[in-house]
Protein backbone atom coordinates (compact mmCIF):
# COMPACT_ATOMS: atom_id res chain seq x y z
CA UNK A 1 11.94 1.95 52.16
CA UNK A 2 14.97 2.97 49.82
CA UNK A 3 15.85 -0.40 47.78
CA UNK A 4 19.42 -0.43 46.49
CA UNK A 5 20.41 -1.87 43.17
CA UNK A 6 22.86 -4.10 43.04
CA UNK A 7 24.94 -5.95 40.36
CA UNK A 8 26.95 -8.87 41.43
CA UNK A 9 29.49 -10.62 38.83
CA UNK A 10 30.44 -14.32 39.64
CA UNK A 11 27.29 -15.29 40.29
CA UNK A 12 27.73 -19.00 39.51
CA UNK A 13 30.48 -19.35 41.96
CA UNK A 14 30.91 -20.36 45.30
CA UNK A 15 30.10 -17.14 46.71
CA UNK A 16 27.59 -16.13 44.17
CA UNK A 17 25.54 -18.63 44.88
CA UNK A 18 25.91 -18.08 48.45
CA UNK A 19 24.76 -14.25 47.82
CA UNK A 20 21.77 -15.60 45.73
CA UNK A 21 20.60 -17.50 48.80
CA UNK A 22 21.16 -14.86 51.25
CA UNK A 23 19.83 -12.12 49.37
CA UNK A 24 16.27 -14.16 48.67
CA UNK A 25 13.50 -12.27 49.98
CA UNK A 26 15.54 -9.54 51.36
CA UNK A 27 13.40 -6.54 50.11
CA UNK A 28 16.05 -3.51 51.00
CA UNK A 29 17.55 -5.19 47.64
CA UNK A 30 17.33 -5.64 43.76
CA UNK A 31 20.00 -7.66 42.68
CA UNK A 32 21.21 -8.30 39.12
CA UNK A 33 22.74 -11.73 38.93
CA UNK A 34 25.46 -12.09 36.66
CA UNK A 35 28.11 -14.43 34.90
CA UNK A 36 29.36 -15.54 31.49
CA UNK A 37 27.12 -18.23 31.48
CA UNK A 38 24.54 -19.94 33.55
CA UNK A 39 20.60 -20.11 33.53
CA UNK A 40 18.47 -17.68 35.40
CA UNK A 41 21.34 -14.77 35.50
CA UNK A 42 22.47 -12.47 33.16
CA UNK A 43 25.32 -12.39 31.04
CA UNK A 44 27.47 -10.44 31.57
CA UNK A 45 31.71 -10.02 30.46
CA UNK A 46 33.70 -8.21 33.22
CA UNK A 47 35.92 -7.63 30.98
CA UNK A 48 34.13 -5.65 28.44
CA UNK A 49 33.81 -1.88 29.36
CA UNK A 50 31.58 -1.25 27.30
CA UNK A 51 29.45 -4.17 28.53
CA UNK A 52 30.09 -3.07 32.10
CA UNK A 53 28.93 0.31 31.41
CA UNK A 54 25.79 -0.28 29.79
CA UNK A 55 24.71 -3.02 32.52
CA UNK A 56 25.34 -0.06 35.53
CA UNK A 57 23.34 2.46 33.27
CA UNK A 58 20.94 0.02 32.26
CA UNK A 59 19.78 -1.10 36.07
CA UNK A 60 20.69 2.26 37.98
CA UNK A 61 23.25 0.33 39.95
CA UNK A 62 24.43 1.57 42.96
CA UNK A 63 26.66 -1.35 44.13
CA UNK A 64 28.49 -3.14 42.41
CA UNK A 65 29.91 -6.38 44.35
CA UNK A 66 32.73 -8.44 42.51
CA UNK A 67 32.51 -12.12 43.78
CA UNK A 68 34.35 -12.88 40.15
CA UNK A 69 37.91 -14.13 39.83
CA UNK A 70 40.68 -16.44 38.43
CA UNK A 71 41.25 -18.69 41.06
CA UNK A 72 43.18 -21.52 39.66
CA UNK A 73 45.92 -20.23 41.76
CA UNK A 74 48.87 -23.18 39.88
CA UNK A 75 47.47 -22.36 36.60
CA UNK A 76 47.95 -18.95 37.22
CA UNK A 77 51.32 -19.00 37.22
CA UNK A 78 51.54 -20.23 33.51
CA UNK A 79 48.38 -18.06 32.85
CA UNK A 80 49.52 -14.60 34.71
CA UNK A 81 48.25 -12.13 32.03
CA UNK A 82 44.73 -14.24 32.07
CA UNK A 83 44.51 -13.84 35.67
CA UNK A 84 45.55 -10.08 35.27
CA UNK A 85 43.04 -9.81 33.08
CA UNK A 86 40.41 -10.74 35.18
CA UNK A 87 41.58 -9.98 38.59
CA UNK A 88 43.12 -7.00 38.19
CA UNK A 89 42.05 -5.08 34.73
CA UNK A 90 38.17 -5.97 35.05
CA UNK A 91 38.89 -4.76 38.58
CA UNK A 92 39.60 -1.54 37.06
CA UNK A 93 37.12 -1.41 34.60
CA UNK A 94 34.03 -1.74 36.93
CA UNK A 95 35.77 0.51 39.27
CA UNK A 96 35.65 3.08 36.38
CA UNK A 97 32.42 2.55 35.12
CA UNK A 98 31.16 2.86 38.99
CA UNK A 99 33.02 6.05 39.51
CA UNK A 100 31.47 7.32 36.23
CA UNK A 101 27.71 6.22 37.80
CA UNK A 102 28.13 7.48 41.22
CA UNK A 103 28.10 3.79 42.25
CA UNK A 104 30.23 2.22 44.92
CA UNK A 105 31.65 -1.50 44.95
CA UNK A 106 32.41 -4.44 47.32
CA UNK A 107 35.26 -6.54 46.20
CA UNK A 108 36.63 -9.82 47.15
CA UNK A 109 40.39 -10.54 47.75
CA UNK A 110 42.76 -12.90 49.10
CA UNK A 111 45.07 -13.89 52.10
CA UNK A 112 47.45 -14.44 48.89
CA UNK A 113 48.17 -11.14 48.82
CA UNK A 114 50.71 -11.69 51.91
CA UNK A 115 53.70 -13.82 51.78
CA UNK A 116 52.82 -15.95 54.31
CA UNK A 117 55.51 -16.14 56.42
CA UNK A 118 54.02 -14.43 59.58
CA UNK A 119 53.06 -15.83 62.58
CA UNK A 120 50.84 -13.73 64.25
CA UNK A 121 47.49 -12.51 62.28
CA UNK A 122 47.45 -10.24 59.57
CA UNK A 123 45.82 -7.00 60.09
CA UNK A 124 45.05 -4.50 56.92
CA UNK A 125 47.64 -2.58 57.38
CA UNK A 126 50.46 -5.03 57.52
CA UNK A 127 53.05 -4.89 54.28
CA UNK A 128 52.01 -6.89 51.52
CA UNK A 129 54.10 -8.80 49.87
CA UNK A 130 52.34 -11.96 46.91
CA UNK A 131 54.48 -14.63 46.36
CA UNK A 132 52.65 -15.95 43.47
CA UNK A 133 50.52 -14.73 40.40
CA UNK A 134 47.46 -15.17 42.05
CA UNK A 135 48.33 -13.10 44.67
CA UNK A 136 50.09 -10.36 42.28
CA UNK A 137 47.14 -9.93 40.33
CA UNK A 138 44.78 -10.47 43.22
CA UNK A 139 46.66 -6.83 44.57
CA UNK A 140 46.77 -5.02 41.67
CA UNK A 141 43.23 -5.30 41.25
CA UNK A 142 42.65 -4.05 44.95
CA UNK A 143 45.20 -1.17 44.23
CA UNK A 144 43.38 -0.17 40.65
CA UNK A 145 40.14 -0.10 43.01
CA UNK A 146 41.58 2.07 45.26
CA UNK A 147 43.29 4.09 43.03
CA UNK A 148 40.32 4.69 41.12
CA UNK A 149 37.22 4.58 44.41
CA UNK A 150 39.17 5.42 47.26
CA UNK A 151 36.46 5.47 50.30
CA UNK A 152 33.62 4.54 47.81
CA UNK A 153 35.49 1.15 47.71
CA UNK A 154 35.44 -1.83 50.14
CA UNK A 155 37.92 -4.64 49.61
CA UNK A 156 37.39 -7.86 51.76
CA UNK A 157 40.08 -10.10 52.16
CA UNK A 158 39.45 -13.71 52.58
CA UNK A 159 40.95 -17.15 52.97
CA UNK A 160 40.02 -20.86 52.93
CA UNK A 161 36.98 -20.65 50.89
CA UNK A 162 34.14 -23.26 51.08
CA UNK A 163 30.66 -23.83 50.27
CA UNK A 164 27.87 -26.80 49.00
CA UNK A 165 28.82 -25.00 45.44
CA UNK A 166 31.58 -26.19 42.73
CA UNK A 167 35.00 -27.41 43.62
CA UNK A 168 36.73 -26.54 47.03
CA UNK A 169 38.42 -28.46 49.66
CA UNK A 170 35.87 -29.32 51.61
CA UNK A 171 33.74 -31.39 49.14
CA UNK A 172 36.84 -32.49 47.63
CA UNK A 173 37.47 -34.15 51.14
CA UNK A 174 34.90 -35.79 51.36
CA UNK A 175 34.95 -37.67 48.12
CA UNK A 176 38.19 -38.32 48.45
CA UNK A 177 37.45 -39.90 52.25
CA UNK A 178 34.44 -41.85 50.58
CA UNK A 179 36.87 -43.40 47.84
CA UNK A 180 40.84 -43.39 49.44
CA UNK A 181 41.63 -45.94 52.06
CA UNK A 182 44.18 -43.49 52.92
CA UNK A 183 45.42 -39.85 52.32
CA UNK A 184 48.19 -37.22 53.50
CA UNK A 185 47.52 -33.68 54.05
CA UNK A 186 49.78 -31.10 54.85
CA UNK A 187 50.06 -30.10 58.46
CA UNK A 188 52.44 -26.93 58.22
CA UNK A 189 50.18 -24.64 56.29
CA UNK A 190 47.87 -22.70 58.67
CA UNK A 191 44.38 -20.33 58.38
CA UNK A 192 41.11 -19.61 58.74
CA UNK A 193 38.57 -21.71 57.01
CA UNK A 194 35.84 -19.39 55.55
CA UNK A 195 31.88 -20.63 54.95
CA UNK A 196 31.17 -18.60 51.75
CA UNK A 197 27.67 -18.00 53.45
CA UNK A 198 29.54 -16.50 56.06
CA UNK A 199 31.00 -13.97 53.86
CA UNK A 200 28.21 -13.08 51.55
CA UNK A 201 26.01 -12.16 55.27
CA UNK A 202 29.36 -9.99 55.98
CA UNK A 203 28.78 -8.30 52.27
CA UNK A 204 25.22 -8.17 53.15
CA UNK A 205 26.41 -6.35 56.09
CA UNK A 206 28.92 -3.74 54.54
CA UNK A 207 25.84 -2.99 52.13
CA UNK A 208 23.19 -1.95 54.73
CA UNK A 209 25.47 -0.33 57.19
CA UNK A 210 23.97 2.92 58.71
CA UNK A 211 26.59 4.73 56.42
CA UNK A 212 29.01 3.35 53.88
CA UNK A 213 32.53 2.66 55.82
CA UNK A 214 34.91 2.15 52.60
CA UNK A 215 38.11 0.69 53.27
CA UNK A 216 40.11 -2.45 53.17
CA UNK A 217 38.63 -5.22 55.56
CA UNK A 218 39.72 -8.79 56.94
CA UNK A 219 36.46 -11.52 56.83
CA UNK A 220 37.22 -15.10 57.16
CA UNK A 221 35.73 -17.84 60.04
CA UNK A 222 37.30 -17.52 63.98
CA UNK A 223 39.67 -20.08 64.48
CA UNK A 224 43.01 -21.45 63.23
CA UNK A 225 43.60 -24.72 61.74
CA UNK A 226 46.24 -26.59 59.48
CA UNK A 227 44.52 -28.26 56.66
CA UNK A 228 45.31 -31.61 57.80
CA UNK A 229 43.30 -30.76 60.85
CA UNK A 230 40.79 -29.15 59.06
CA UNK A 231 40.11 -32.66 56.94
CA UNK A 232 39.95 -34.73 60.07
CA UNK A 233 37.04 -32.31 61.19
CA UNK A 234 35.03 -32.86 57.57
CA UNK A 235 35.27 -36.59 57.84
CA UNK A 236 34.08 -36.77 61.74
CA UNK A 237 31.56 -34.39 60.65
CA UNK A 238 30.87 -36.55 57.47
CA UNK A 239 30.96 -39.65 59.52
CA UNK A 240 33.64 -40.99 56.91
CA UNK A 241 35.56 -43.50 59.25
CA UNK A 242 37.44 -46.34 56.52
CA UNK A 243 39.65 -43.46 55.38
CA UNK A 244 43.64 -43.10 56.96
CA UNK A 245 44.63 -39.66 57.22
CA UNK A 246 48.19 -38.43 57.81
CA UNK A 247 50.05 -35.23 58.25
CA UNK A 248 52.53 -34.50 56.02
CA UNK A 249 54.90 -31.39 55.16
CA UNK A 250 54.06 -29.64 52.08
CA UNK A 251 57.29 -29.73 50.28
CA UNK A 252 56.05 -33.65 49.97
CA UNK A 253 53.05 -32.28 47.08
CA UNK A 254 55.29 -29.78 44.96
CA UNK A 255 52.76 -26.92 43.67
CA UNK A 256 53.45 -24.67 40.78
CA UNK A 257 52.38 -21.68 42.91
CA UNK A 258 54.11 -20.70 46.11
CA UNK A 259 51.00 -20.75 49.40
CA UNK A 260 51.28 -18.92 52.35
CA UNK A 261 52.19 -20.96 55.54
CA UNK A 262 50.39 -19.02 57.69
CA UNK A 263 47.08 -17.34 56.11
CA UNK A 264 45.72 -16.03 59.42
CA UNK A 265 43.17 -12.53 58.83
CA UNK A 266 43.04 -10.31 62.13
CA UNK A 267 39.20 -9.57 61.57
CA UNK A 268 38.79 -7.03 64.54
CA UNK A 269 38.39 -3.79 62.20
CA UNK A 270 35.69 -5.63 60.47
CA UNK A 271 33.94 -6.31 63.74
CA UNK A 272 34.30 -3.33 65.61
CA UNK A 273 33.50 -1.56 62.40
CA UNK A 274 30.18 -3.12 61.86
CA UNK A 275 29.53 -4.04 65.35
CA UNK A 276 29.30 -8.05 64.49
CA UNK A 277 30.71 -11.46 65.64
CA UNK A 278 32.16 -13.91 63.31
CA UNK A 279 30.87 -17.69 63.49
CA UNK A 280 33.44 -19.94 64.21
CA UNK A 281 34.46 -22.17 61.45
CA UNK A 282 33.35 -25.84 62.80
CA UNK A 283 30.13 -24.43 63.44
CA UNK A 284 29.83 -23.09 60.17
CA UNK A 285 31.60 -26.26 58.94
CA UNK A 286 29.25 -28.69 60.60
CA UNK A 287 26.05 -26.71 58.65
CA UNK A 288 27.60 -26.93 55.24
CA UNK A 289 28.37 -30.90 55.85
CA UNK A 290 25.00 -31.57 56.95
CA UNK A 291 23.54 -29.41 53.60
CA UNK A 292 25.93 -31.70 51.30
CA UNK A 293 25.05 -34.63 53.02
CA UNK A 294 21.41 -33.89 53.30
CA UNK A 295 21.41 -33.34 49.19
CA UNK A 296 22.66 -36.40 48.40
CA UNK A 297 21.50 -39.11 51.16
């Protein structure tokens, strides 16, 4: 059996933990964990070419799979050439040092990079069209990837991202349910919720494909929800009952950053593609509340 090396950036994150778990045990893989800090993984600055280069060289890498990013999507728009830096030049740079290797790369990106103001689902082809920094730089790092790849390159879009790991909407829900006798959540912003386990099995996927099918791809859970919705499912779920929660519009929580209305992902490329179905996101939901709740009842 072939085993492929692979070197995964972000690995403290949401979805880099999620590819830690997933990737346990799978022996088709070696996987070099890597962040800018953390125990058990390697260090690693995505922003250093030279660093880059030697850890490709170093580990015969043949996939490189970017789960790293500036996500503070409000900060962002004070901190644009920070977030360029990271999710858009370091883009670049691994996308380089791959090409130079003969190594391919996954890459994570964002429903940001529409404008949000469509109402049926996006498919890959569809104009796009940021409407904040996030979603600028978010774009230009798919485009230096492209640019610089082409079909050695697989970009997966994404939305709504959740997990048991760091700071997301979902656990921020719940503790807010636990301590609020009352909340409002915006009703008028639509999408997908995605399980971050979810999406590192669809990486998984795009990795041990038959052949490599590069390209630009949709992932996120089945289903649409507005996030007002979406937090009355994590408290029924939770069993959080003392907390009030109303709709409300969004103009009524002024953000620095501009978000997309409607953040629907038309995911039927990916899954005729690689010949899978997509959990639905309040069964995936369900299984990340009962891991939360089960690690700390």
């Amino acid at each position: 059996m072939k085993i492929t090396n692979i070197l995964i950036t972000g690995a403290n994150g949401q979805l880099g933990h999620e590819m830690r778990n997933v990737l346990a045990g799978d022996q088709r893989f070696h996987a070099l964990f890597t962040d800018v800090a953390g125990e058990d993984i390697t260090m690693l600055d995505i922003t250093d070419e030279a660093a880059v280069e030697q850890a490709v060289a170093d580990n015969d890498i043949h996939i490189i799979v970017n789960c790293a990013a500036y996500t503070a999507v409000d900060a962002a728009e004070d901190n644009e050439q920070l977030a360029a830096r990271l999710n858009a030049e370091a883009v670049g740079i691994m996308a380089r040092v791959a090409k130079c290797h003969g190594a391919r790369m996954v890459h994570v990106s964002t429903d940001y990079v529409f404008d949000g103001k469509g109402c049926i689902p996006y498919t890959e082809d569809m104009p796009t069209n940021p409407q904040s920094a996030y979603g600028r730089t978010k774009l230009d790092g798919e485009q230096q990837l492209l640019d610089t790849l082409g079909s050695d390159a697989v970009i997966l879009r994404t939305a709504w991202l959740y997990s048991p790991y760091g700071k997301n909407f979902v656990k921020t829900m719940l503790a807010l349910g636990k301590d609020k006798p009352a909340l409002k959540v915006v009703f008028d912003q639509v999408g997908s919720p995605t399980c971050a386990r979810d999406l590192a099995t669809a990486i998984v996927t795009v990795m041990s494909a038959p052949q490599w099918q590069g390209g630009v791809y949709h992932f996120s859970n089945e289903g649409v929800i507005s996030w007002y919705d979406f937090t009355l499912a994590i408290h029924r779920l939770a069993g959080i009952t003392t907390c009030d929660v109303q709709p409300c519009h969004s103009d009524e929580f002024p953000a620095k950053a501009n978000r997309p209305s409607y953040s629907v992902l038309d995911k039927t490329k990916f899954k005729t593609t690689f010949g899978v179905t997509v959990p639905y996101w309040l069964d995936s939901l369900e299984a990340t509340i009962k891991q939360l709740l089960t690690v700390n009842s």
